[in-house]
PDB file of N, CA and C in Angstrom:
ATOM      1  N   UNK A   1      14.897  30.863  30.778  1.00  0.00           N
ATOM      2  CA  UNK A   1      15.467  30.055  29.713  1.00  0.00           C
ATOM      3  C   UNK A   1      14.710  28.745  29.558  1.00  0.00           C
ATOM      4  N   UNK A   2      14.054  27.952  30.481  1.00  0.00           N
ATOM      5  CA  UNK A   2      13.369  26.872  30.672  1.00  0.00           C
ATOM      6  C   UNK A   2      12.302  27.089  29.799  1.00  0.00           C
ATOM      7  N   UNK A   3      11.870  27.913  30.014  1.00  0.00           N
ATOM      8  CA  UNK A   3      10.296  28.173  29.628  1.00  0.00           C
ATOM      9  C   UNK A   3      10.220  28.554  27.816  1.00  0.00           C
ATOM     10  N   UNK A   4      11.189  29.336  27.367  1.00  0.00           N
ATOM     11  CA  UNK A   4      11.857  29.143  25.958  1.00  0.00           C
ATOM     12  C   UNK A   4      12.201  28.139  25.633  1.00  0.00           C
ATOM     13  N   UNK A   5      12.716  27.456  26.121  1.00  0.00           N
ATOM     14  CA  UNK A   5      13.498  25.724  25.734  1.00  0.00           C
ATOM     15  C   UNK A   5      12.503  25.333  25.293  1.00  0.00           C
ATOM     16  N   UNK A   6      11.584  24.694  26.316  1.00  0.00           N
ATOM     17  CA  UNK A   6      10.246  23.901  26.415  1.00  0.00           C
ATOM     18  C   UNK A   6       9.179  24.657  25.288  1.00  0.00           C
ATOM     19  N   UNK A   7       9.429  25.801  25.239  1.00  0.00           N
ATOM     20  CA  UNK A   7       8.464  25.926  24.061  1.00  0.00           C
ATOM     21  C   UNK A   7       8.941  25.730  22.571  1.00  0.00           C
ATOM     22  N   UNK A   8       9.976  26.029  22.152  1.00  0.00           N
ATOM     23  CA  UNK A   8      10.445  26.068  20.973  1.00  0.00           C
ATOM     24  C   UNK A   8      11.255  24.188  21.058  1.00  0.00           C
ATOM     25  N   UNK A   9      10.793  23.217  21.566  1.00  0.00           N
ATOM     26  CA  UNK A   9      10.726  22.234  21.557  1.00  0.00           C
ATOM     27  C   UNK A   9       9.880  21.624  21.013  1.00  0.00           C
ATOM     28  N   UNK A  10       8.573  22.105  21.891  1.00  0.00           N
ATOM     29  CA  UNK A  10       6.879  21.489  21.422  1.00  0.00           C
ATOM     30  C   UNK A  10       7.193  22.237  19.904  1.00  0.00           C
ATOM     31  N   UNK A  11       7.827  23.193  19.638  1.00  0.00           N
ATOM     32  CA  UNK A  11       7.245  23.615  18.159  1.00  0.00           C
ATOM     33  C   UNK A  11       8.147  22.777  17.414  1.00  0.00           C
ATOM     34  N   UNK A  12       9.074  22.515  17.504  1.00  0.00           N
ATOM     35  CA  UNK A  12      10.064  21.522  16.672  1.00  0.00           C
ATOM     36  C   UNK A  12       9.487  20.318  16.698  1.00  0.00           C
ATOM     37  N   UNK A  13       8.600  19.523  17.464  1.00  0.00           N
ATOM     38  CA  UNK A  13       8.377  18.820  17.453  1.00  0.00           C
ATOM     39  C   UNK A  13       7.403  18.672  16.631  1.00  0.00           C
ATOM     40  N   UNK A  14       6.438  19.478  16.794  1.00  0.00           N
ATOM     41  CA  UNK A  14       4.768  19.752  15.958  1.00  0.00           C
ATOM     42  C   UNK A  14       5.392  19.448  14.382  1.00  0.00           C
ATOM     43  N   UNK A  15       6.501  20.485  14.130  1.00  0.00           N
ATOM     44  CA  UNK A  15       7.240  20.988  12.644  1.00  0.00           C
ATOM     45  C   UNK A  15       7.420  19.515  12.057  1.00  0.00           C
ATOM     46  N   UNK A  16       8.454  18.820  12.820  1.00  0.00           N
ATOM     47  CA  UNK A  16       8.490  17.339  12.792  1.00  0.00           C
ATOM     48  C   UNK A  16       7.977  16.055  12.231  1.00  0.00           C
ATOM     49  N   UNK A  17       6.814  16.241  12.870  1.00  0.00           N
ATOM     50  CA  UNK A  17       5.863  15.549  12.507  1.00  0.00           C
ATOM     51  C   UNK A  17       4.917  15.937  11.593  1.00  0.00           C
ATOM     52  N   UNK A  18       4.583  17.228  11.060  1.00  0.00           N
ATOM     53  CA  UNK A  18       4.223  17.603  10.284  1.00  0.00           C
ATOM     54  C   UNK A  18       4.608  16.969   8.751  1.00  0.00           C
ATOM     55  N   UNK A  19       6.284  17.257   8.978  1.00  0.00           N
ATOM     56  CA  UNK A  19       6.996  17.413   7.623  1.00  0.00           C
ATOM     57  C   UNK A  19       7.157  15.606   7.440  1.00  0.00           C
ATOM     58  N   UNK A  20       6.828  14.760   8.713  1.00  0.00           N
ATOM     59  CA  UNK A  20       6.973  13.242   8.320  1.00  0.00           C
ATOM     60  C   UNK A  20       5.591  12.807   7.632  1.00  0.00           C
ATOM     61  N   UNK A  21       4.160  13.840   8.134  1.00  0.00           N
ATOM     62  CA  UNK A  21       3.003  13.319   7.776  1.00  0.00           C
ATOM     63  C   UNK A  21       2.943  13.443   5.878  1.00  0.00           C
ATOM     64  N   UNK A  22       3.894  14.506   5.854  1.00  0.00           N
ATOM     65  CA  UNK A  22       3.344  15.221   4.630  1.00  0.00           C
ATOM     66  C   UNK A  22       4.439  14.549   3.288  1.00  0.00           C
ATOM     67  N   UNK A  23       5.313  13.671   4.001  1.00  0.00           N
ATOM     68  CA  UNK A  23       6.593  13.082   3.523  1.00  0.00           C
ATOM     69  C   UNK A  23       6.239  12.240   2.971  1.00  0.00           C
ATOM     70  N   UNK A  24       5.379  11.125   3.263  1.00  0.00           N
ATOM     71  CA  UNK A  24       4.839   9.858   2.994  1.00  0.00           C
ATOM     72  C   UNK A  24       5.019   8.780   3.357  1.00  0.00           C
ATOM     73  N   UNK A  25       5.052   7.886   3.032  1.00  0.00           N
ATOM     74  CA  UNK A  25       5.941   6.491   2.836  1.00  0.00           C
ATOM     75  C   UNK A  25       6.180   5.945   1.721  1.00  0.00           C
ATOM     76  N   UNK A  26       7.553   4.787   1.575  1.00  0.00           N
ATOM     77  CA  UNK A  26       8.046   4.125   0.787  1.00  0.00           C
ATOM     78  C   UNK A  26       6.976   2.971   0.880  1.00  0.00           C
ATOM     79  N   UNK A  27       6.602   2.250   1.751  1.00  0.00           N
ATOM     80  CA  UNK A  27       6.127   1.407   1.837  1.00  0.00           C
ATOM     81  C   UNK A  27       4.830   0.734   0.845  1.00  0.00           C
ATOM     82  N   UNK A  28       5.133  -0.171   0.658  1.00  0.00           N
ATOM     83  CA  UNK A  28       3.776  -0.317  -0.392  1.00  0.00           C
ATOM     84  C   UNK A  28       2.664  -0.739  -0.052  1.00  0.00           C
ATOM     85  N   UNK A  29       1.434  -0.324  -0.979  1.00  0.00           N
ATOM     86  CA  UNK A  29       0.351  -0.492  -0.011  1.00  0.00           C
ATOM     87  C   UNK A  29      -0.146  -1.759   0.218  1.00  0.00           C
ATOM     88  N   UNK A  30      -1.053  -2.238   1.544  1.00  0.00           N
ATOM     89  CA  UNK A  30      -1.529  -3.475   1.777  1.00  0.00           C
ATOM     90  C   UNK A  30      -2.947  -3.697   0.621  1.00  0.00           C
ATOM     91  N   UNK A  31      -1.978  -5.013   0.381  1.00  0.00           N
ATOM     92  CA  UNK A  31      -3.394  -6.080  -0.427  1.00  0.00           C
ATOM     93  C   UNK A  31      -3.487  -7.179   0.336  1.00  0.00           C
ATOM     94  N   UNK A  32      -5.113  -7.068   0.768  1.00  0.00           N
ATOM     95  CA  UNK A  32      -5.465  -8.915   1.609  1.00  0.00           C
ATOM     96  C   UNK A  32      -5.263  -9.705   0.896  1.00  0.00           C
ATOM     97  N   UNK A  33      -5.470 -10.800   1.275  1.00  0.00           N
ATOM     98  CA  UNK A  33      -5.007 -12.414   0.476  1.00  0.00           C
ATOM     99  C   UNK A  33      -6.279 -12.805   0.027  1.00  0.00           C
ATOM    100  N   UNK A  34      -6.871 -12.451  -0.142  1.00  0.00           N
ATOM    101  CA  UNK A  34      -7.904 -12.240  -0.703  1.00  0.00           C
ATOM    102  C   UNK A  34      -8.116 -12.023  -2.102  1.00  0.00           C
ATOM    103  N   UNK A  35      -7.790 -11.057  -1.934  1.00  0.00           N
ATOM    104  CA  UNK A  35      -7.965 -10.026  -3.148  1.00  0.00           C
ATOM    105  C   UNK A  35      -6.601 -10.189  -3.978  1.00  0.00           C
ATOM    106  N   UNK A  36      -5.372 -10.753  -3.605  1.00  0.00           N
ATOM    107  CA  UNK A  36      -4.145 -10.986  -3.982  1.00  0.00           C
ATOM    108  C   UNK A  36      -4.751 -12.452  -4.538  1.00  0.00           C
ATOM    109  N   UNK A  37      -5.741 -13.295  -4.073  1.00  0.00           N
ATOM    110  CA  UNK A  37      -5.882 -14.456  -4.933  1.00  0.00           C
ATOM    111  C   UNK A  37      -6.827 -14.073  -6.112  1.00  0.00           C
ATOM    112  N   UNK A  38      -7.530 -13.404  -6.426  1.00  0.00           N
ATOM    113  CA  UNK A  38      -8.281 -12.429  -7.149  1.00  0.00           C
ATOM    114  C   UNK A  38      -7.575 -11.910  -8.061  1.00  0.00           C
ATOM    115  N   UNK A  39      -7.052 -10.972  -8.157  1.00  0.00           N
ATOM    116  CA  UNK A  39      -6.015 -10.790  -9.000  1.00  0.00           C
ATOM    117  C   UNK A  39      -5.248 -11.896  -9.843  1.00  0.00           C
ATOM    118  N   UNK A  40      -4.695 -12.680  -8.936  1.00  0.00           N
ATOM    119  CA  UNK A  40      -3.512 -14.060  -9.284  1.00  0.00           C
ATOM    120  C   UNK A  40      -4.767 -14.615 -10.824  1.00  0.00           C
ATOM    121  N   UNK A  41      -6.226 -15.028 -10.397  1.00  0.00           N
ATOM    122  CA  UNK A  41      -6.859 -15.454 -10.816  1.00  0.00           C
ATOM    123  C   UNK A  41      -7.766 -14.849 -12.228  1.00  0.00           C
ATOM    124  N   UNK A  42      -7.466 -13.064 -11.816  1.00  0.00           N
ATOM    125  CA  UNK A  42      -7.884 -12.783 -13.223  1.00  0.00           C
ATOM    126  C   UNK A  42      -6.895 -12.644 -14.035  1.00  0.00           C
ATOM    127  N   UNK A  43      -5.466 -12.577 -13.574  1.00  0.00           N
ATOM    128  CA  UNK A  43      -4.619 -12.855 -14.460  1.00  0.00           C
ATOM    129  C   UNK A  43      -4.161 -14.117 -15.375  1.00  0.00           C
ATOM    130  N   UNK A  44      -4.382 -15.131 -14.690  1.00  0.00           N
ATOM    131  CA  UNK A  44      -4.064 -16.325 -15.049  1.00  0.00           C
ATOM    132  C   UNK A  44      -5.363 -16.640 -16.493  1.00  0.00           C
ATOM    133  N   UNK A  45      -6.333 -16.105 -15.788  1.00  0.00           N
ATOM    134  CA  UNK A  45      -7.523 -15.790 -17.056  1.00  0.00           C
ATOM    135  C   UNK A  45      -7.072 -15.177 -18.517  1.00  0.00           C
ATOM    136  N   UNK A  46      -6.855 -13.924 -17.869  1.00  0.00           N
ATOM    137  CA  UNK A  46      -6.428 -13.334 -19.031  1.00  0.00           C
ATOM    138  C   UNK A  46      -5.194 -13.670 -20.406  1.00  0.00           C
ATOM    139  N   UNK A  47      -4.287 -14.237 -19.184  1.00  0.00           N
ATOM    140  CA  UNK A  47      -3.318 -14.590 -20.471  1.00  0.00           C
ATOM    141  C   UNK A  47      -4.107 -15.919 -20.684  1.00  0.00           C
ATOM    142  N   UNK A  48      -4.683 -16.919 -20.170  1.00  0.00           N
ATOM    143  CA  UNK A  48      -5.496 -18.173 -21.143  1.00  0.00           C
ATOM    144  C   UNK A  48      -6.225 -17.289 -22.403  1.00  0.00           C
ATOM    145  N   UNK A  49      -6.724 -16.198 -22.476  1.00  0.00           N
ATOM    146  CA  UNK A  49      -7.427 -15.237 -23.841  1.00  0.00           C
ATOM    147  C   UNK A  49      -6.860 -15.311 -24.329  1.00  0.00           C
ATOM    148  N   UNK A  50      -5.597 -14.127 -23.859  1.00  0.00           N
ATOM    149  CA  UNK A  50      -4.381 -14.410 -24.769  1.00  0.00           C
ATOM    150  C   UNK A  50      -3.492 -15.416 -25.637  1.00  0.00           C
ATOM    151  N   UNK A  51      -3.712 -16.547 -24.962  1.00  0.00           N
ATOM    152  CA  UNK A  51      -2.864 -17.797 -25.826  1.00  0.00           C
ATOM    153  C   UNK A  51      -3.951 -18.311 -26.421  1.00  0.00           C
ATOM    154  N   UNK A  52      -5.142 -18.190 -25.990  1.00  0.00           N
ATOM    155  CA  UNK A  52      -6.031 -19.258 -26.861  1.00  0.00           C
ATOM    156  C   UNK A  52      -6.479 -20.162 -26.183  1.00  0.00           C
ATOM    157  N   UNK A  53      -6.521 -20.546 -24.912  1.00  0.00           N
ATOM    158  CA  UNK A  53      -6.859 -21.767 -24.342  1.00  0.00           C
ATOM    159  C   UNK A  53      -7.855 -21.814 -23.859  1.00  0.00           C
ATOM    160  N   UNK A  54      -8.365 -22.852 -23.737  1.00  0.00           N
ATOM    161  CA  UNK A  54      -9.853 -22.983 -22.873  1.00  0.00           C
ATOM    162  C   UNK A  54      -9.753 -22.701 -21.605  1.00  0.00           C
ATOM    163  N   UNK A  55     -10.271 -21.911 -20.956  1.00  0.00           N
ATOM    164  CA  UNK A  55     -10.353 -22.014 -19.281  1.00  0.00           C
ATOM    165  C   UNK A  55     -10.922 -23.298 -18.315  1.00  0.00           C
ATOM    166  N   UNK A  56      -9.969 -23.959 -17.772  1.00  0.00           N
ATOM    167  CA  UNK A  56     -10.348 -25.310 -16.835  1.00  0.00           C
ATOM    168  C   UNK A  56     -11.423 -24.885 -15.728  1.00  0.00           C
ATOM    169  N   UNK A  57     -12.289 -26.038 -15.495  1.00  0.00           N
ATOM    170  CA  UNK A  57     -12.919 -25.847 -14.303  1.00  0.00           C
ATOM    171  C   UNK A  57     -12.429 -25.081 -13.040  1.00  0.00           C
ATOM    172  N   UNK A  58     -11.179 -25.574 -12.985  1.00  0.00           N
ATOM    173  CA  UNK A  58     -10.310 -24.955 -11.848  1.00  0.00           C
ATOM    174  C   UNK A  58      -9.902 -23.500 -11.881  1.00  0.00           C
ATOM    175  N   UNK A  59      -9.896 -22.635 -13.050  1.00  0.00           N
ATOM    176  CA  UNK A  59      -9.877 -21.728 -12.734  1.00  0.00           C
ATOM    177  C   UNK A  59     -10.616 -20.777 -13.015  1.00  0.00           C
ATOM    178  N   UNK A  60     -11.992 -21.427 -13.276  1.00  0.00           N
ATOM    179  CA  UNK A  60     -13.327 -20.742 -13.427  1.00  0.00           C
ATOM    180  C   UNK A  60     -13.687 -20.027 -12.364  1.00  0.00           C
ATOM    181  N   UNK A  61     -13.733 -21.610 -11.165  1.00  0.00           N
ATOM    182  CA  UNK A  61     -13.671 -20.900  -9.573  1.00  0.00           C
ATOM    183  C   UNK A  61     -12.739 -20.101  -9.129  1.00  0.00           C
TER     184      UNK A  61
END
């Protein structure tokens, strides 16, 4: 009976983890701060197009 246990364990387990790999996550994906100031910055661009405004030195850089 041991030796059944222990095997149809490892397979529940394998099954397991399988069905969590293949599940996904909720989680959302990582953006560096970096690239999150990048963004911030071509946006802030874009709507200045949009309204019409001149782009400042400051957010040239």
């Amino acid at each position: 009976m041991n030796r059944r246990k222990k095997i149809n364990q490892t397979l529940k387990g394998k099954a397991k983890k399988a069905n969590a790999k293949k599940a996904g996550s909720n989680k959302p994906k990582y953006i560096a701060k970096a690239d999150r100031v990048l963004v911030e910055v071509a946006n802030e661009q874009s709507q200045d197009v949009l309204i019409g405004a001149e782009p400042t030195t400051e957010q040239a850089v």
